[in-house]
C-alpha atoms as a PDB file:
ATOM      1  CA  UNK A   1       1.891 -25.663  49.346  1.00  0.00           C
ATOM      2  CA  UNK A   2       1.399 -22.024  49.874  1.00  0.00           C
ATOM      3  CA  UNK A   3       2.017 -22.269  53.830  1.00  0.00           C
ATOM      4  CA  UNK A   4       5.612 -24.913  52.497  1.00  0.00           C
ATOM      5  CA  UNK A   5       6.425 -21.340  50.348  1.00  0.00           C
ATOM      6  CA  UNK A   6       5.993 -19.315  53.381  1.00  0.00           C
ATOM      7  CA  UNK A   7       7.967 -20.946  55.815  1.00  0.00           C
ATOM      8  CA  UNK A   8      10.597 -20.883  53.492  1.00  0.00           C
ATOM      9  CA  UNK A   9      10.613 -17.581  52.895  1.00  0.00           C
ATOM     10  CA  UNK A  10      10.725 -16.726  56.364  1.00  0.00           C
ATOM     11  CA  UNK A  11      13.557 -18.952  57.197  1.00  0.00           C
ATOM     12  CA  UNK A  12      15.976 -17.175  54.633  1.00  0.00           C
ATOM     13  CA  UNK A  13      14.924 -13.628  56.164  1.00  0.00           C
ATOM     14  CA  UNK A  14      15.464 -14.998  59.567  1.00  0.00           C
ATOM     15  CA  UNK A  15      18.917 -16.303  58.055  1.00  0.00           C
ATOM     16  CA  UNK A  16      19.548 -13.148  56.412  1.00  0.00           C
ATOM     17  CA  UNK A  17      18.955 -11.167  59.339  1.00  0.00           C
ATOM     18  CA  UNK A  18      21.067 -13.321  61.141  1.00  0.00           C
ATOM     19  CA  UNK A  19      24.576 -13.167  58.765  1.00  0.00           C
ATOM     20  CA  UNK A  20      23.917  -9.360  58.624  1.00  0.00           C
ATOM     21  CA  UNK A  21      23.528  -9.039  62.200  1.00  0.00           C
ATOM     22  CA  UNK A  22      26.762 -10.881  62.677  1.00  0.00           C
ATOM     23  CA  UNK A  23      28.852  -9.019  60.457  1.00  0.00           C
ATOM     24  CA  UNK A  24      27.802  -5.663  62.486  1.00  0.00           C
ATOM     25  CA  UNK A  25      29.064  -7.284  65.593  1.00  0.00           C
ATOM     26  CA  UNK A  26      31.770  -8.552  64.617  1.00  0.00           C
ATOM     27  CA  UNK A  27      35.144  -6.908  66.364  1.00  0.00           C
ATOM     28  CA  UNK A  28      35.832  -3.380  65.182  1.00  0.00           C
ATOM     29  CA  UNK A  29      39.409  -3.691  63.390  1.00  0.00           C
ATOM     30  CA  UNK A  30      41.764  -0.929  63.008  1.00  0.00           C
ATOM     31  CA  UNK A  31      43.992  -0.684  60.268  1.00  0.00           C
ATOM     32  CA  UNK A  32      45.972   2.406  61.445  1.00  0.00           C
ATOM     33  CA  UNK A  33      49.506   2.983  62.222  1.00  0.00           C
ATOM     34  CA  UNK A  34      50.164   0.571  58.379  1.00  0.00           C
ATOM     35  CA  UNK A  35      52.408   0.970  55.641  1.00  0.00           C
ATOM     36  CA  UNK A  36      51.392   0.471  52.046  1.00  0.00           C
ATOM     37  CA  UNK A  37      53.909   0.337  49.180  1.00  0.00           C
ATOM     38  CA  UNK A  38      53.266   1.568  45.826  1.00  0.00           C
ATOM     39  CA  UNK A  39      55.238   0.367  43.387  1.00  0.00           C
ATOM     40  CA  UNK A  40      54.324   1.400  40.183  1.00  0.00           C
ATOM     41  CA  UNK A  41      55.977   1.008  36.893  1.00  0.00           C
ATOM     42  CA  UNK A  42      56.718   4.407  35.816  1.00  0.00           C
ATOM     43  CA  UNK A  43      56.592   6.650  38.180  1.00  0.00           C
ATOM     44  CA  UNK A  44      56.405   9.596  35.577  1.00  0.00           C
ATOM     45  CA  UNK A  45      53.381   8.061  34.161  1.00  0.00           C
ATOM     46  CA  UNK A  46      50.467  10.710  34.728  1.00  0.00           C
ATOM     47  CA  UNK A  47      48.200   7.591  35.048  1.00  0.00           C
ATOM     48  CA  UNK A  48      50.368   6.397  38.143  1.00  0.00           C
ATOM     49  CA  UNK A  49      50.752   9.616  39.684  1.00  0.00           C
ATOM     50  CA  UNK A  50      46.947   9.766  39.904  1.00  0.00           C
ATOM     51  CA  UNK A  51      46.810   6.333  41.091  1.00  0.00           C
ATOM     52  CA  UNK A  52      48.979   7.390  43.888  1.00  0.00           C
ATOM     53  CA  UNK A  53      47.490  11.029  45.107  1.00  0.00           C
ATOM     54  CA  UNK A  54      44.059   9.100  45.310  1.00  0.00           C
ATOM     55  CA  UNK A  55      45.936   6.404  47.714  1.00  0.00           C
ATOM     56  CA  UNK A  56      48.254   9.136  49.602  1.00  0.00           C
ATOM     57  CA  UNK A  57      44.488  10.706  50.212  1.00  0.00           C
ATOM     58  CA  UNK A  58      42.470   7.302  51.157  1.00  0.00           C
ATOM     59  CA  UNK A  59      45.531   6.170  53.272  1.00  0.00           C
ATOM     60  CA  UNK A  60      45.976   9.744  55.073  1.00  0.00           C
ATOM     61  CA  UNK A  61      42.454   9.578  55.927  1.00  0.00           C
ATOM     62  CA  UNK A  62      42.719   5.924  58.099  1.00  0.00           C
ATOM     63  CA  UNK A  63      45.765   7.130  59.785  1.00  0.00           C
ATOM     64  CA  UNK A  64      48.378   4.732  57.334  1.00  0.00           C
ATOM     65  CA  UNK A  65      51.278   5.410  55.668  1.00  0.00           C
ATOM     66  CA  UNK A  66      52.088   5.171  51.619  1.00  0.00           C
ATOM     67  CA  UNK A  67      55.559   4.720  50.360  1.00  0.00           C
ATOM     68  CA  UNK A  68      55.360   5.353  46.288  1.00  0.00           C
ATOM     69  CA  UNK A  69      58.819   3.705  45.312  1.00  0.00           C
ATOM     70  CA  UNK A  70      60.126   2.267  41.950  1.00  0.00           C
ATOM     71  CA  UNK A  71      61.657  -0.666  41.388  1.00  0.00           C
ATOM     72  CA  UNK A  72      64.242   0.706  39.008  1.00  0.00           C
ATOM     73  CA  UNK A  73      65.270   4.384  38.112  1.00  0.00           C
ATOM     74  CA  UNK A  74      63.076   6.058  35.882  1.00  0.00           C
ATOM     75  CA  UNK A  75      64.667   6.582  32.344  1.00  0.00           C
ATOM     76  CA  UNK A  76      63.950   8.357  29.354  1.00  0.00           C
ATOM     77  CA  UNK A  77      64.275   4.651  27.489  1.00  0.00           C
ATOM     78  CA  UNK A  78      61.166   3.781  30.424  1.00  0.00           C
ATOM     79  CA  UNK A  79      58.853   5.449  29.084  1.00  0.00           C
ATOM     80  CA  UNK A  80      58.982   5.539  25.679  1.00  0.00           C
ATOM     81  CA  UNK A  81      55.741   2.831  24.433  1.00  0.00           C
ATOM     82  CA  UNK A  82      56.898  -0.744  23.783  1.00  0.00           C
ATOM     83  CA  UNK A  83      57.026  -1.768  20.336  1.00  0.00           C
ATOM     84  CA  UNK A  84      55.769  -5.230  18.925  1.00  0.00           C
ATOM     85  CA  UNK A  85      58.401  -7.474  18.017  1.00  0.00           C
ATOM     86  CA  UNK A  86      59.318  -7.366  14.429  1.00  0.00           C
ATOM     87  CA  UNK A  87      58.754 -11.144  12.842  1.00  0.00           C
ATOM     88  CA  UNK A  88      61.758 -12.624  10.899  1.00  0.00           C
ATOM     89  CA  UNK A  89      61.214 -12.819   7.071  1.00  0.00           C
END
């Protein structure tokens, strides 16, 4: 039984080896040269603008492109907090 335990530890770190050895030589993609849209909500919202320096930074560094870019115009009714609707009495 002990050998049985053996042999089947071995053939999961020979399997292991295996997957990990493919995915190191697999083809070496470049995502360069892309465009990324970010299309936040609000673009006033400090959250968002954080959101979108960290992605301008990440992008900048693999050679892409970031376009931040609202759906609608920001408006002073945008970013005022939603309210729960009021129930009928």
């Amino acid at each position: 039984m002990q050998k049985h335990r053996w042999a089947v530890f071995a053939a999961a770190f020979l399997v292991a080896g295996v997957a990990v050895a493919a995915a190191f030589a697999g083809p070496n993609r470049s995502s360069a040269g892309k465009t990324f849209y970010f299309i936040p909500k609000d673009t006033l919202n400090p959250y968002e603008v954080i959101a979108d320096r960290g992605g301008k930074i990440a992008l900048t560094e693999l050679k892409n492109k970031q376009v931040v870019q609202s759906g609608t115009e920001d408006s002073r009714l945008s970013r005022l907090p939603s309210r729960p609707a009021r129930r009928a009495s």
